[in-house]
Structure formats: C-alpha cells, structure tokens
PDB file of N, CA and C in Angstrom:
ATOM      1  N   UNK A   1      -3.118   9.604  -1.407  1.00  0.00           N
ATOM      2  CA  UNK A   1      -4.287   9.766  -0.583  1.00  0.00           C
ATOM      3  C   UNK A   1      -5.024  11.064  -0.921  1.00  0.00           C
ATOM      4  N   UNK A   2      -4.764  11.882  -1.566  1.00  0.00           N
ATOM      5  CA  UNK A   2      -4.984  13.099  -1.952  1.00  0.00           C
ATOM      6  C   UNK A   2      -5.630  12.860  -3.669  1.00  0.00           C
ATOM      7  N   UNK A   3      -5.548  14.223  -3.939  1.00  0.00           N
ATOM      8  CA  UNK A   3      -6.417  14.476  -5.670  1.00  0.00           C
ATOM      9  C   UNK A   3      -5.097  13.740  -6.601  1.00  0.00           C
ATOM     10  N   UNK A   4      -4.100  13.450  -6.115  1.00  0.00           N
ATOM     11  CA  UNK A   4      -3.271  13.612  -7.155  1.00  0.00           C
ATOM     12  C   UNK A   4      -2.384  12.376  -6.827  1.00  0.00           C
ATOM     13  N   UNK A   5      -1.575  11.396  -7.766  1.00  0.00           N
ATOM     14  CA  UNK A   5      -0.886   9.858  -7.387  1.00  0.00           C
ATOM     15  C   UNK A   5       0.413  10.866  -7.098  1.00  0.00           C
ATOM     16  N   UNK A   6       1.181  10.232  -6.045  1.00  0.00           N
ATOM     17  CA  UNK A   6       2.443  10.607  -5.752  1.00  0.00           C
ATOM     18  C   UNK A   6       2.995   9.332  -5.208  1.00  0.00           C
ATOM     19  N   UNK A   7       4.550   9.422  -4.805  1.00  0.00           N
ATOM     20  CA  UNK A   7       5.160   8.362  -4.804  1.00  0.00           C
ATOM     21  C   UNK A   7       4.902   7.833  -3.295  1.00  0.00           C
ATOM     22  N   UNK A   8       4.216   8.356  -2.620  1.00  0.00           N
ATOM     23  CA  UNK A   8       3.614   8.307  -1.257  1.00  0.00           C
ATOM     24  C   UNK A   8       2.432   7.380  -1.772  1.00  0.00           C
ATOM     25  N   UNK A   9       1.828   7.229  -2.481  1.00  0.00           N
ATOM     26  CA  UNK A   9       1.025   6.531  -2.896  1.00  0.00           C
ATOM     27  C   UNK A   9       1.597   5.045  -3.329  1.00  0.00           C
ATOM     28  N   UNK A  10       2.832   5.122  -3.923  1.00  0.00           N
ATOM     29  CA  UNK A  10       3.254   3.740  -4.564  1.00  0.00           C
ATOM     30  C   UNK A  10       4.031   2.905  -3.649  1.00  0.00           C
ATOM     31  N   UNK A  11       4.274   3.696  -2.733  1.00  0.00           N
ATOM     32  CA  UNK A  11       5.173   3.320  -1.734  1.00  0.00           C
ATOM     33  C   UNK A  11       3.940   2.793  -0.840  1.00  0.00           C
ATOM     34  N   UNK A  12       2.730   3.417  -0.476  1.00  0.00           N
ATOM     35  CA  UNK A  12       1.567   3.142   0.635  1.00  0.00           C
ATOM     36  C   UNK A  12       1.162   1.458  -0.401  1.00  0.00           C
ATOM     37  N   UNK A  13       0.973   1.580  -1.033  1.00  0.00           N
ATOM     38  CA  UNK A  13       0.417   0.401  -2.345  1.00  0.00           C
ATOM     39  C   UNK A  13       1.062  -0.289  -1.946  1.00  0.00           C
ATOM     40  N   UNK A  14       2.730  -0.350  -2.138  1.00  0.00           N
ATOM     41  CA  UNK A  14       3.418  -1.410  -1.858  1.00  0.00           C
ATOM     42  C   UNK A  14       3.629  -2.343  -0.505  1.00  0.00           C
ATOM     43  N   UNK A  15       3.223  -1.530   0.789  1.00  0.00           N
ATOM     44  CA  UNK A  15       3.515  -1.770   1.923  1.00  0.00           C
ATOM     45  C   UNK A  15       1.981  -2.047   1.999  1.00  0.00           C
ATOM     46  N   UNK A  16       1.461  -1.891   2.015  1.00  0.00           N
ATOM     47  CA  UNK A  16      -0.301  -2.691   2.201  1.00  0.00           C
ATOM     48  C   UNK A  16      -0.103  -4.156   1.743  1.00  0.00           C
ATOM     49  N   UNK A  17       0.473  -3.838   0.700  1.00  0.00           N
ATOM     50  CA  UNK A  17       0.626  -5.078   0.141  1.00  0.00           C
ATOM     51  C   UNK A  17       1.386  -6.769   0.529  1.00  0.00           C
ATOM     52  N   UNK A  18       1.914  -5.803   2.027  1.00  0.00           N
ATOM     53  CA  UNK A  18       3.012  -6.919   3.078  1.00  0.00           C
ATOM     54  C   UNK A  18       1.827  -7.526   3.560  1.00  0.00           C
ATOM     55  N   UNK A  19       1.083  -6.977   4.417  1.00  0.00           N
ATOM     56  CA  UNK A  19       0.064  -6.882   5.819  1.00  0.00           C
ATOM     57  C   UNK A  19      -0.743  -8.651   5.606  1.00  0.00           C
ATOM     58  N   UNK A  20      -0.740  -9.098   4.161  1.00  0.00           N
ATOM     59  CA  UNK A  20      -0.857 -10.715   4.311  1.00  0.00           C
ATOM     60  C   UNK A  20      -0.053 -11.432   5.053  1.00  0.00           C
ATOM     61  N   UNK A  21       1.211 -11.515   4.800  1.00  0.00           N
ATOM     62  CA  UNK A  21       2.264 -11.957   5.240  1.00  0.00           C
ATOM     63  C   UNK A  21       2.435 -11.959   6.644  1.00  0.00           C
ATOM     64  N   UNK A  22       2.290 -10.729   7.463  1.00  0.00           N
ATOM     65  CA  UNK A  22       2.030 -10.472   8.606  1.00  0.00           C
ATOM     66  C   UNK A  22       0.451 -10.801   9.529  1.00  0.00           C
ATOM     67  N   UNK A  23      -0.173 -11.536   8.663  1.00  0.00           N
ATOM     68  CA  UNK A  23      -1.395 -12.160   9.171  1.00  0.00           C
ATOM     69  C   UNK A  23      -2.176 -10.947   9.519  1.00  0.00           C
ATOM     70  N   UNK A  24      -2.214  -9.267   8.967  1.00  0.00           N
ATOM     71  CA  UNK A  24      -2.613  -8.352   9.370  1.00  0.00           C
ATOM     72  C   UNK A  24      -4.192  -8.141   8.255  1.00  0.00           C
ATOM     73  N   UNK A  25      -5.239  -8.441   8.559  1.00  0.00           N
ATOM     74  CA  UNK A  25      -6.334  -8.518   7.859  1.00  0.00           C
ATOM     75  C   UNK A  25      -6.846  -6.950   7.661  1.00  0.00           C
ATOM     76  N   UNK A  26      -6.912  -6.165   6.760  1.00  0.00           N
ATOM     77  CA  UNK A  26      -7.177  -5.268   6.349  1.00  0.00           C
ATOM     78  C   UNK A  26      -9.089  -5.110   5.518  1.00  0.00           C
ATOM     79  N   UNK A  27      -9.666  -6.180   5.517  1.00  0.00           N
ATOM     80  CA  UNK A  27     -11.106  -6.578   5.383  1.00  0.00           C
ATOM     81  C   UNK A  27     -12.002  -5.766   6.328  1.00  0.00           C
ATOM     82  N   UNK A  28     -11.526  -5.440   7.453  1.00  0.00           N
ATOM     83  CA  UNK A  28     -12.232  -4.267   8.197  1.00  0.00           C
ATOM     84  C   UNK A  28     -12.526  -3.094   7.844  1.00  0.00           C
ATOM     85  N   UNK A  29     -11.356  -2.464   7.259  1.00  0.00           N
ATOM     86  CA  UNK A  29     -11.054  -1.357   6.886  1.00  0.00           C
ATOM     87  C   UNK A  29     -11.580  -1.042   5.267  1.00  0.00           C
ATOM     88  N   UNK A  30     -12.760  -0.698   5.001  1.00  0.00           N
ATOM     89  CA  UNK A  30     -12.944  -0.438   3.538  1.00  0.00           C
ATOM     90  C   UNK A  30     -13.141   0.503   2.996  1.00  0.00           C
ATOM     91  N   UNK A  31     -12.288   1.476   3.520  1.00  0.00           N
ATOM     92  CA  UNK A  31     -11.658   2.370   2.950  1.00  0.00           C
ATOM     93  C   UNK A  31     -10.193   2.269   2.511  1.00  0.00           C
ATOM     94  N   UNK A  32      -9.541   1.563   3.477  1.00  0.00           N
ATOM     95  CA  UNK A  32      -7.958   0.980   2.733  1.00  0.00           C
ATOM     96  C   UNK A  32      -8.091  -0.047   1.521  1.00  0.00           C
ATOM     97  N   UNK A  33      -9.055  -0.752   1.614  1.00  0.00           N
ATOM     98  CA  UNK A  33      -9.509  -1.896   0.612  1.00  0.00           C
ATOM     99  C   UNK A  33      -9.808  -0.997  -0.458  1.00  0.00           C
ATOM    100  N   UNK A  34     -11.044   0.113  -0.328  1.00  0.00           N
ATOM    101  CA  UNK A  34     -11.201   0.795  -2.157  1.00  0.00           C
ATOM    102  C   UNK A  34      -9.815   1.685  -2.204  1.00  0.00           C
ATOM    103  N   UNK A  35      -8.663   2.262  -1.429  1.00  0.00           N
ATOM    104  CA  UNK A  35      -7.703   2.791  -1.820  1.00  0.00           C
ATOM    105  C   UNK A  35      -6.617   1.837  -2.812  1.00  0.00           C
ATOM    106  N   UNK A  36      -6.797   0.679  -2.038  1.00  0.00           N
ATOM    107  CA  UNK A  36      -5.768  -0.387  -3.142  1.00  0.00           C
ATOM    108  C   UNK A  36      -6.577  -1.259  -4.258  1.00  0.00           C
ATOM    109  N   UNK A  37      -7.722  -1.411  -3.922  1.00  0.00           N
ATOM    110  CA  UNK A  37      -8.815  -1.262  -5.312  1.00  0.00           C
ATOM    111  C   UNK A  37      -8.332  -0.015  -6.707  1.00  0.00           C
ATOM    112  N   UNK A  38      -8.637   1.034  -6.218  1.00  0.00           N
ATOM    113  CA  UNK A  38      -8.499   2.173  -7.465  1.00  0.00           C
ATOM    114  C   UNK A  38      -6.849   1.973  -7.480  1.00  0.00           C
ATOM    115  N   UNK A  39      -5.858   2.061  -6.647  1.00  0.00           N
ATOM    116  CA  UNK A  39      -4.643   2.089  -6.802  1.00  0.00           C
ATOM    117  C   UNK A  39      -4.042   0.625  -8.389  1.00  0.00           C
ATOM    118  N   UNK A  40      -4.733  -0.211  -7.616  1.00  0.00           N
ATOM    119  CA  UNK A  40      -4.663  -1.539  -8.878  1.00  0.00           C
ATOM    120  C   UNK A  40      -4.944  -1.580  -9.876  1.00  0.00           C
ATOM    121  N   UNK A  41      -6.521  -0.377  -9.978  1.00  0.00           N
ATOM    122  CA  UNK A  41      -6.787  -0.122 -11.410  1.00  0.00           C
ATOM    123  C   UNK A  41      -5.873   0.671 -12.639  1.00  0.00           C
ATOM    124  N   UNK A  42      -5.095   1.319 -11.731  1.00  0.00           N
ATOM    125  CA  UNK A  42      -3.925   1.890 -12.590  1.00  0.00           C
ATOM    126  C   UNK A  42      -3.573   0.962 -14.226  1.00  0.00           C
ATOM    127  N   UNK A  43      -3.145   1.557 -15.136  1.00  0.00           N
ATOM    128  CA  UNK A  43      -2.636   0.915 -16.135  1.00  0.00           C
ATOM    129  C   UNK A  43      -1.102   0.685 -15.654  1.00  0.00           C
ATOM    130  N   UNK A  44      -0.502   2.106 -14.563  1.00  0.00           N
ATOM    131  CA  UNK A  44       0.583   1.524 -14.033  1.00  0.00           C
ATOM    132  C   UNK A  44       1.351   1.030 -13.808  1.00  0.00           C
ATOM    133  N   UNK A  45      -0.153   0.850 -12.562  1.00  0.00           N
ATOM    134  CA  UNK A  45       0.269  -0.783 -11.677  1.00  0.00           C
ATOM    135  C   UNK A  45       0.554  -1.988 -12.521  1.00  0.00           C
ATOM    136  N   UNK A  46      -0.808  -2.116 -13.110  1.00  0.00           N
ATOM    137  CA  UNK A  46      -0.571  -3.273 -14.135  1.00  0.00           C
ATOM    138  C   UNK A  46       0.259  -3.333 -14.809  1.00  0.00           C
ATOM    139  N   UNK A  47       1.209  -2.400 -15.476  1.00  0.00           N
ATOM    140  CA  UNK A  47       2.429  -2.801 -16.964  1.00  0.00           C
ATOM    141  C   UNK A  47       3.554  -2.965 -15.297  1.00  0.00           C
ATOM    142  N   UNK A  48       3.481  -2.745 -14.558  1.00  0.00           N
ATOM    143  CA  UNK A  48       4.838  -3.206 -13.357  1.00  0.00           C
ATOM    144  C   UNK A  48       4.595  -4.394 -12.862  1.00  0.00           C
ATOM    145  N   UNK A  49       3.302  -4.711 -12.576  1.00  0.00           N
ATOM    146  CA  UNK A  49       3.087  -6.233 -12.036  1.00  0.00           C
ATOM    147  C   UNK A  49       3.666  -7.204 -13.404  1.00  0.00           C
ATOM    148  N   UNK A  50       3.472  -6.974 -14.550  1.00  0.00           N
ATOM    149  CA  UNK A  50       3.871  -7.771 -15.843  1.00  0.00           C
ATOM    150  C   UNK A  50       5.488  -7.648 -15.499  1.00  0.00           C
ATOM    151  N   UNK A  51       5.514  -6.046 -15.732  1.00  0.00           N
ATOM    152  CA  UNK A  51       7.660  -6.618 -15.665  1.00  0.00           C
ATOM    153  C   UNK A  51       8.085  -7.018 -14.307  1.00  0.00           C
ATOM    154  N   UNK A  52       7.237  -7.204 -13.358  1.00  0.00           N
ATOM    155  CA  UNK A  52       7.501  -8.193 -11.889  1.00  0.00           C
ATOM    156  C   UNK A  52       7.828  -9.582 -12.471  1.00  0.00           C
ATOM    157  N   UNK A  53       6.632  -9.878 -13.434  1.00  0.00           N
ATOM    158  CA  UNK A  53       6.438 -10.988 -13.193  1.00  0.00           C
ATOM    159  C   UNK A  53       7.616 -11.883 -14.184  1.00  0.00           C
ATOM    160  N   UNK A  54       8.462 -10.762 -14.693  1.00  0.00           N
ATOM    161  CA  UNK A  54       8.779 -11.527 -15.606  1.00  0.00           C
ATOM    162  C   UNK A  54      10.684 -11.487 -15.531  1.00  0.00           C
ATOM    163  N   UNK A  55      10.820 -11.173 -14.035  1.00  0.00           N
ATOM    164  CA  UNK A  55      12.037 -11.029 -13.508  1.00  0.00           C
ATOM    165  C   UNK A  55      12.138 -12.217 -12.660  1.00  0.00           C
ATOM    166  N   UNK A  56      13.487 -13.045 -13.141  1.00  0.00           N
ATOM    167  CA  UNK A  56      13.601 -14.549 -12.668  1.00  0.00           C
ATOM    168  C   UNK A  56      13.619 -14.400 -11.390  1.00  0.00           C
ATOM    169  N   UNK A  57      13.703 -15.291 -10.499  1.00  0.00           N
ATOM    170  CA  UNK A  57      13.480 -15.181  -8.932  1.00  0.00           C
ATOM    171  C   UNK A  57      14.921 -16.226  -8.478  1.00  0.00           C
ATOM    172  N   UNK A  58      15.478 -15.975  -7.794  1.00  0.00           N
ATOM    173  CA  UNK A  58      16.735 -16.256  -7.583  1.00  0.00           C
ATOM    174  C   UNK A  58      16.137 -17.488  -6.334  1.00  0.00           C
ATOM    175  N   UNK A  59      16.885 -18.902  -6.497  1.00  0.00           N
ATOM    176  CA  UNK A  59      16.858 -19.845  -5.885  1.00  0.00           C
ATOM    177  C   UNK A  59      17.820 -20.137  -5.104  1.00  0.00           C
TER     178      UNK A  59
END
C-alpha cells in the first residue's frame, strides 16, 4: 500500500482475491480495484499464476 511491494502486499493480493467466493463485491471500491489492477500487472504475479496453474489439483 505504500512506495514500495512488501509481503503485506502479496498477502493483501491474495486475500482480495477470496471476497468472490464470499459474495463480497469489491466494484464499489475503486481504489481496491486499481490496487489489484497494478498488483496483477506485476511480472510477478504473472510467472506465479503460471506455476499455480501448473500444479495438479488433488481430487
């Protein structure tokens, strides 16, 4: 939330990221919306969403 990414940040990213699930609409708020906007733009984010995606999912 500050000048600088910290793990307070990846951790805030990740838990925003429930609030669907919980039927909690965050579309009001667009300032939380451009925080996980720029947060997504990360190159990051993106090379972790790939090795997410590519970890089998247990049935």
């Amino acid at each position: 939330m500050g000048s600088s990414f910290t793990v307070a940040d990846a951790y805030l990213f990740t838990v925003l990221g429930w609030m669907p699930g919980f039927a909690i609409d965050l579309g009001p708020c667009p300032s939380i919306s451009d925080y996980i906007q720029r947060i997504e733009g990360r190159a990051s984010v993106a090379a972790a969403r790939v090795r997410e995606a590519e970890i089998p999912t247990v049935t």
